[in-house]
C-alpha atoms as a PDB file:
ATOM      1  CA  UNK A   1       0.000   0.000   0.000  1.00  0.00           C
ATOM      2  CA  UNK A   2       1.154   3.172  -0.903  1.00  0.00           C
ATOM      3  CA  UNK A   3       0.971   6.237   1.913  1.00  0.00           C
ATOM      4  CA  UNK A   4      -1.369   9.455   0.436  1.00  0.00           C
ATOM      5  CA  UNK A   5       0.507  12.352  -0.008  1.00  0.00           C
ATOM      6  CA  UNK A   6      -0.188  15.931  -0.995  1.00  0.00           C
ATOM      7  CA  UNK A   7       0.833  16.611  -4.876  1.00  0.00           C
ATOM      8  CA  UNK A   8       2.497  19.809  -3.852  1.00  0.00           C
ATOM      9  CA  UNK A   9       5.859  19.010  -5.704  1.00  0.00           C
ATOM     10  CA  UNK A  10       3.657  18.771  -8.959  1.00  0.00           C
ATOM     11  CA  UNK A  11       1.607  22.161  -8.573  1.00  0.00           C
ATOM     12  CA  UNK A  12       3.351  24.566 -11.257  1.00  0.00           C
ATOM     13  CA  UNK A  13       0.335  27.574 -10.952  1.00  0.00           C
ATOM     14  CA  UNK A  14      -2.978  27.854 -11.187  1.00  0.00           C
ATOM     15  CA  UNK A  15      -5.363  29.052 -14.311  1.00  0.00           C
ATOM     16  CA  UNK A  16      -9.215  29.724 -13.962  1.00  0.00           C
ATOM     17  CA  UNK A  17     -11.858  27.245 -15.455  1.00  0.00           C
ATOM     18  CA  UNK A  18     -15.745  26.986 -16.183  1.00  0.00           C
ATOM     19  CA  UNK A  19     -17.394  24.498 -14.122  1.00  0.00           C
ATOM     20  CA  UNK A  20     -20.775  24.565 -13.615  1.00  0.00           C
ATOM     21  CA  UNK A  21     -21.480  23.087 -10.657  1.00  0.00           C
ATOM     22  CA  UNK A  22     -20.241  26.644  -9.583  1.00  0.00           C
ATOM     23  CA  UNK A  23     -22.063  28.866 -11.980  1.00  0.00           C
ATOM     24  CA  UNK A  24     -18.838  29.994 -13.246  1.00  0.00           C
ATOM     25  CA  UNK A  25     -14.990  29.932 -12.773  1.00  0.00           C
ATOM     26  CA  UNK A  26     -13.186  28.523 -10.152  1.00  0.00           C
ATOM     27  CA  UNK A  27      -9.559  28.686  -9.180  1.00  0.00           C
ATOM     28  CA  UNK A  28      -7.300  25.946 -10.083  1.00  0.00           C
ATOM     29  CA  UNK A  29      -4.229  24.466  -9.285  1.00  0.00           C
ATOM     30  CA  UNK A  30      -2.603  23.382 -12.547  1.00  0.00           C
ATOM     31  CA  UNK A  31      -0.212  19.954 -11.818  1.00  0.00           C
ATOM     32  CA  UNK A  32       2.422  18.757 -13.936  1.00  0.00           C
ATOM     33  CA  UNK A  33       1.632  15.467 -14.751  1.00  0.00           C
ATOM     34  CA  UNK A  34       5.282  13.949 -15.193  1.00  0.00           C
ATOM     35  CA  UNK A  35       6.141  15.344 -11.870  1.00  0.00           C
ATOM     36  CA  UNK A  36       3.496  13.139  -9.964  1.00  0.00           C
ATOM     37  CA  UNK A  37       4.559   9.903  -7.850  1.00  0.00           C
ATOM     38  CA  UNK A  38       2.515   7.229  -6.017  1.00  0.00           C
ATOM     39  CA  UNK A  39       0.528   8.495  -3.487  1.00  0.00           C
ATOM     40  CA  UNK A  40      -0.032  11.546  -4.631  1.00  0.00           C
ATOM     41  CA  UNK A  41      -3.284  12.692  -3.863  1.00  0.00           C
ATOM     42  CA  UNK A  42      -5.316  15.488  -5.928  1.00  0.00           C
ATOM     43  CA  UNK A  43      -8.666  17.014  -4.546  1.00  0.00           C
ATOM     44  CA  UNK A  44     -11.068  19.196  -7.149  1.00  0.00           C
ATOM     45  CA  UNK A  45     -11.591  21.624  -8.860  1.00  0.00           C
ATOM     46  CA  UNK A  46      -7.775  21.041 -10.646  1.00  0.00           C
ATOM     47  CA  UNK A  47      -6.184  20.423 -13.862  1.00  0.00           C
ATOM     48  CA  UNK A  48      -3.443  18.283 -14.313  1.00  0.00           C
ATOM     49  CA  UNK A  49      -1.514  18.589 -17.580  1.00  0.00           C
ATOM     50  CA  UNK A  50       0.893  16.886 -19.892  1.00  0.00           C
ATOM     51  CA  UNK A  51       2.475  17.167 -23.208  1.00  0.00           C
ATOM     52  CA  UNK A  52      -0.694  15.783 -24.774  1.00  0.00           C
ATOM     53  CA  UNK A  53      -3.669  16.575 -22.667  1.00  0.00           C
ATOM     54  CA  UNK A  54      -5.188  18.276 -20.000  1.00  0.00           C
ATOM     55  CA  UNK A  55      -7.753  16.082 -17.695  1.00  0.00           C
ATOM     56  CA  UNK A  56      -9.818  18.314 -15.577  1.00  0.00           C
ATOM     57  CA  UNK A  57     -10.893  17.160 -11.746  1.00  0.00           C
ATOM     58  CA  UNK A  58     -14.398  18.280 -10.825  1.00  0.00           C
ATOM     59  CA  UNK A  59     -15.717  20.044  -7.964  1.00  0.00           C
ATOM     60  CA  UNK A  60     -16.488  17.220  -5.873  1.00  0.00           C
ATOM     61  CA  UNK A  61     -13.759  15.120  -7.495  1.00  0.00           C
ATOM     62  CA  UNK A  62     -10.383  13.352  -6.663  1.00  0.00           C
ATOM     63  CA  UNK A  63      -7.580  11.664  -8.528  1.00  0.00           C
ATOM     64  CA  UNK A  64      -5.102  10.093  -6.522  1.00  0.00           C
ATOM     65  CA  UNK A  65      -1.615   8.132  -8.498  1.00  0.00           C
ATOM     66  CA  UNK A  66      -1.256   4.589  -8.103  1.00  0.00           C
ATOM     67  CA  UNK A  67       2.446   2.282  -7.788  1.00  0.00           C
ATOM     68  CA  UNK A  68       2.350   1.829 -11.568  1.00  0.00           C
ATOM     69  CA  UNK A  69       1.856   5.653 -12.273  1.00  0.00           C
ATOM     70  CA  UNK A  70      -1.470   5.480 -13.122  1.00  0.00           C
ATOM     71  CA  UNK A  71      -3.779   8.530 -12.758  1.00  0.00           C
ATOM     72  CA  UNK A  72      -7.089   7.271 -10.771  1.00  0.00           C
ATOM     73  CA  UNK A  73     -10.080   9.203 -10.438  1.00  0.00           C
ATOM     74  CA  UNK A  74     -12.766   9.382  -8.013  1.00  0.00           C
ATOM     75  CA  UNK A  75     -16.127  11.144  -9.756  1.00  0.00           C
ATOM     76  CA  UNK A  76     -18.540  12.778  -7.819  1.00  0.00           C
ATOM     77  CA  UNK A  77     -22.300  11.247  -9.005  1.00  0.00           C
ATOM     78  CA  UNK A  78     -24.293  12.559 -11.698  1.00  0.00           C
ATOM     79  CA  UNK A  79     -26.898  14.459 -11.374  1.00  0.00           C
ATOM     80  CA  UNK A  80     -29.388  12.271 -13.364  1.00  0.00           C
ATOM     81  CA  UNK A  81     -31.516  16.008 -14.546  1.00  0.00           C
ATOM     82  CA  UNK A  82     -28.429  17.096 -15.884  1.00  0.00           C
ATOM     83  CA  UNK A  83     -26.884  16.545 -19.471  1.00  0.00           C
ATOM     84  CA  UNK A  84     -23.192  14.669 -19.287  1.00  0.00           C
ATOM     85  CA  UNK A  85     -22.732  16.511 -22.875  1.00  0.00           C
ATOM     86  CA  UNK A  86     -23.389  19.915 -22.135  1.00  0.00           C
ATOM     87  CA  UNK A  87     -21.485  19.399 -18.670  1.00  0.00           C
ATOM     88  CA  UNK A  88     -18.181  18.376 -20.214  1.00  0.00           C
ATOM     89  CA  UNK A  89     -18.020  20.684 -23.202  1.00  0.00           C
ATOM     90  CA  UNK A  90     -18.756  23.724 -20.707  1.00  0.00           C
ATOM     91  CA  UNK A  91     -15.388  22.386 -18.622  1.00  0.00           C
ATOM     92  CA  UNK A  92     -13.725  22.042 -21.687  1.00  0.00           C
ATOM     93  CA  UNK A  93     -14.169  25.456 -23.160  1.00  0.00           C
ATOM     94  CA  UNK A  94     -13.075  26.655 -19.713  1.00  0.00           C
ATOM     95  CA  UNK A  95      -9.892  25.396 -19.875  1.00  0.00           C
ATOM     96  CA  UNK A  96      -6.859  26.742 -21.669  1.00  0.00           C
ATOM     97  CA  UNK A  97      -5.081  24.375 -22.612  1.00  0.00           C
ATOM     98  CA  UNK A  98      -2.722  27.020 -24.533  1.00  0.00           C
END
């Protein structure tokens, strides 16, 4: 078993996002992806980035890095009234990727 840890060595800033579970934007810390380690441990709203992607944690959310390096993340239930669709393309077009 790996010991939880806080990503802190990871964070490199922080960049606003849409989400709206909060009507609007909401302050995240931006993680480097290749600096995370087992254990770490990621509560939402956040964005963790790599060369290739950007995968957004949700209010509500978690994503916590297993022994092999894998990214594993804990999503908050649906709200069954609410359209998955329209949910994730409003988090995408918050977040600049750029």
């Amino acid at each position: 078993d790996i010991a939880p840890r806080a990503a802190g060595a990871a964070l490199k800033g922080r960049r606003l996002a849409w989400f709206p579970e909060k009507a609007g934007y909401a302050d995240c810390p931006v993680y480097d992806r290749y600096l995370l380690a087992p254990g770490d441990q990621i509560a939402g709203p956040a964005l963790i980035e790599d060369k290739e992607s950007t995968c957004v944690i949700g209010v509500g959310e978690s994503a916590r890095v297993d022994a092999a390096f894998n990214l594993i993340a804990e999503v908050a239930a649906s709200d069954p009234s609410a359209d998955a669709a329209t949910r994730l393309n409003a988090v995408a077009a918050g977040v600049n990727v750029s």
